[in-house]
Protein backbone atom coordinates (compact mmCIF):
# COMPACT_ATOMS: atom_id res chain seq x y z
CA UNK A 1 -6.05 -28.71 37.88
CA UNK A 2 -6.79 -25.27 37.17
CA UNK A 3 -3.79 -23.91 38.34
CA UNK A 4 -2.08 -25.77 36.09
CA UNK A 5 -3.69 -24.96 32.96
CA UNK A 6 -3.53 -21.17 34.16
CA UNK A 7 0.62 -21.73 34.44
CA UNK A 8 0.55 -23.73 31.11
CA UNK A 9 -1.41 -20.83 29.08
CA UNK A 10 1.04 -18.21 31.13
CA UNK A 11 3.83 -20.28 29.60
CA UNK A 12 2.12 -20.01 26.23
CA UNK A 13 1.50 -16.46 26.24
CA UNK A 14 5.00 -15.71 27.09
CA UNK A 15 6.48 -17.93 24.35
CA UNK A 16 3.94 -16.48 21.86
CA UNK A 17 4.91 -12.77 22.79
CA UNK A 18 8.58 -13.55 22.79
CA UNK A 19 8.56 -15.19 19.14
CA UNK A 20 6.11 -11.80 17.81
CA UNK A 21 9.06 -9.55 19.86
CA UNK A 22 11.54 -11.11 18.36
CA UNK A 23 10.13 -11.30 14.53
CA UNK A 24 9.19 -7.93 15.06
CA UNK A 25 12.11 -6.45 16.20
CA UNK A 26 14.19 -8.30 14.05
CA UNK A 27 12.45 -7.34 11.04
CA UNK A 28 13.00 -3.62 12.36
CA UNK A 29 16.98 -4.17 12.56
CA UNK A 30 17.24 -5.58 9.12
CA UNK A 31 15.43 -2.55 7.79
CA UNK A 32 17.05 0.07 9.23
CA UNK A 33 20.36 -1.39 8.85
CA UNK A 34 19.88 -2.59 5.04
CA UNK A 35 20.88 -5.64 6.34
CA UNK A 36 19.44 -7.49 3.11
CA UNK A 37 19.04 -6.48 -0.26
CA UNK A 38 15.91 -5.82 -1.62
CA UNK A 39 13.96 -8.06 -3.79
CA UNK A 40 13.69 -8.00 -6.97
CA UNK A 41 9.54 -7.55 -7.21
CA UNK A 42 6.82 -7.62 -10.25
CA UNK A 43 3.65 -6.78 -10.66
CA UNK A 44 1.48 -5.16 -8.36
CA UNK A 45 3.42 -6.02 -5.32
CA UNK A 46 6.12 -4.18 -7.14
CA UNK A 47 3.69 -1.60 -7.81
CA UNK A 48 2.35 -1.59 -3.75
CA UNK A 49 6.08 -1.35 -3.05
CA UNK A 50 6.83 1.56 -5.16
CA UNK A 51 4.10 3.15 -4.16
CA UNK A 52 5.07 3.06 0.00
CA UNK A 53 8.46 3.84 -0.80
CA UNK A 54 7.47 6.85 -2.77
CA UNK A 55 5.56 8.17 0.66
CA UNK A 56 9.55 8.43 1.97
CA UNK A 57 7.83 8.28 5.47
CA UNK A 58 5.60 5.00 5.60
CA UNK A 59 8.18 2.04 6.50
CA UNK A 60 10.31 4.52 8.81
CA UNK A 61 7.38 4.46 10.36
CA UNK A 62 5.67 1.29 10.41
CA UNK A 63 9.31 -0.33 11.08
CA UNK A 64 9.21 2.20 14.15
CA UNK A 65 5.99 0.87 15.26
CA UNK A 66 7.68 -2.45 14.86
CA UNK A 67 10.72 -1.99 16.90
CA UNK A 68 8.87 -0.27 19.93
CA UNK A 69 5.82 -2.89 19.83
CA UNK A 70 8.50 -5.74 19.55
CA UNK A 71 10.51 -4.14 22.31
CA UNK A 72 7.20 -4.68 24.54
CA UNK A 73 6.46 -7.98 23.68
CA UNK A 74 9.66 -9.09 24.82
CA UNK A 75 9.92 -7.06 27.87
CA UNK A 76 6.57 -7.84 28.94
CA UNK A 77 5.21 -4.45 29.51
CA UNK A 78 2.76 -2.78 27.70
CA UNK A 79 1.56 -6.26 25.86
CA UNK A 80 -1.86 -4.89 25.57
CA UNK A 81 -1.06 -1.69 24.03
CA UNK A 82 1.22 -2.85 21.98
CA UNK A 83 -1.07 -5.74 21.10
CA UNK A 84 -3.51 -3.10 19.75
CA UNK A 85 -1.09 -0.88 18.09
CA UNK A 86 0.11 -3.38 16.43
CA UNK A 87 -3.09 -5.23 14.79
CA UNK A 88 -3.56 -2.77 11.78
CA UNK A 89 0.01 -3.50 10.99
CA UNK A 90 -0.30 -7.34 11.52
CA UNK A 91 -3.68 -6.93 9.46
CA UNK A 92 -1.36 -5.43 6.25
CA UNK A 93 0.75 -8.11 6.24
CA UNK A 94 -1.74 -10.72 6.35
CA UNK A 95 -3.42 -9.14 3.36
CA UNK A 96 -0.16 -8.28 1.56
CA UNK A 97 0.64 -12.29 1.96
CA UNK A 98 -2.90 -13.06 0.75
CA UNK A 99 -3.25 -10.66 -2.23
CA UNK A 100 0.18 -9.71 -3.72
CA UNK A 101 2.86 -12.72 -2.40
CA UNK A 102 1.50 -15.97 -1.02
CA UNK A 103 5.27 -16.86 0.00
CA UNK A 104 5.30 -15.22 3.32
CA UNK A 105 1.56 -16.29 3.70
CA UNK A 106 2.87 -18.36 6.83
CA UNK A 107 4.18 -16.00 8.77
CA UNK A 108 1.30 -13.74 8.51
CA UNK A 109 -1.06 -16.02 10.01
CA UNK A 110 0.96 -16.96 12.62
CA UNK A 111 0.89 -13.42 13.53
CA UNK A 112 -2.78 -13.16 13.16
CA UNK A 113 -2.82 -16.21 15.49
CA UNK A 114 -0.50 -14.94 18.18
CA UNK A 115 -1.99 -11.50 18.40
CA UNK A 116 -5.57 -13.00 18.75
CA UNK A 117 -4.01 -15.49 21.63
CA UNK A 118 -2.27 -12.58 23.31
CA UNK A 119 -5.80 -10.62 23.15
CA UNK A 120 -7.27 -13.72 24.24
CA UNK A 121 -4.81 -13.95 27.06
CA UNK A 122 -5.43 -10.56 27.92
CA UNK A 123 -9.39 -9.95 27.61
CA UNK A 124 -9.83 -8.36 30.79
CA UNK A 125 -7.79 -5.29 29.58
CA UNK A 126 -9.99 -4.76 26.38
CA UNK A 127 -13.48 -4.77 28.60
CA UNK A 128 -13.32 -0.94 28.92
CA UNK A 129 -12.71 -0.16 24.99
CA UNK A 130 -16.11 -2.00 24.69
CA UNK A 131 -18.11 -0.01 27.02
CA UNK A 132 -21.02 2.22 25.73
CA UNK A 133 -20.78 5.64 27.52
């Protein structure tokens, strides 16, 4: 019996990781490649916006992040790295969603939720970035 709930949370962590690799690294694509147009934004997400773009570095390189974290959760390598890497980023979103624009509110926790699964999943790897020296 536990063999099978061992293959059945494999299965999950793979599914989980794929859908993050994917949203990740399509988000990436679309923003490099202007694929859609931007929003027409008020307010202080308007004013957050403004306020990245006028950085002229920040999404390059968040997007970047993106792309290469994505490119690991699909692949399969690096999961835990890119796990961590990628939590300040997922942490953004979530409050971007909660403070400025509840519409993409979903997605953000769903990332919050994967990316505590995939930790979850992974635990073992995280015991030596909690040991006192």
């Amino acid at each position: 019996m536990v063999a099978v709930e061992d293959f059945e949370m494999k299965i999950a962590g793979i599914v989980v990781r794929t859908l993050m690799g994917l949203l990740f690294i399509w988000g990436s694509i679309a923003f490099f490649f202007h694929m859609y147009p931007k929003p027409e934004l008020t307010g202080n997400l308007k004013i957050f916006n403004e306020g990245i773009d006028a950085s002229g570095y920040l999404m390059v390189l968040v997007k970047s992040v993106e792309l290469i974290c994505g490119i690991a959760f699909l692949s399969g390598r690096f999961v835990t790295l890119a796990s961590v890497v990628i939590a300040p980023i997922i942490v953004n979103i979530l409050c971007v969603h909660i403070f400025l624009d509840h519409t993409g509110l979903p997605v953000a926790i769903f990332l919050v939720l994967a990316n505590g699964f995939l930790a979850y999943l992974n635990r073992e790897n995280y015991k030596s970035l909690f040991v006192v020296k």
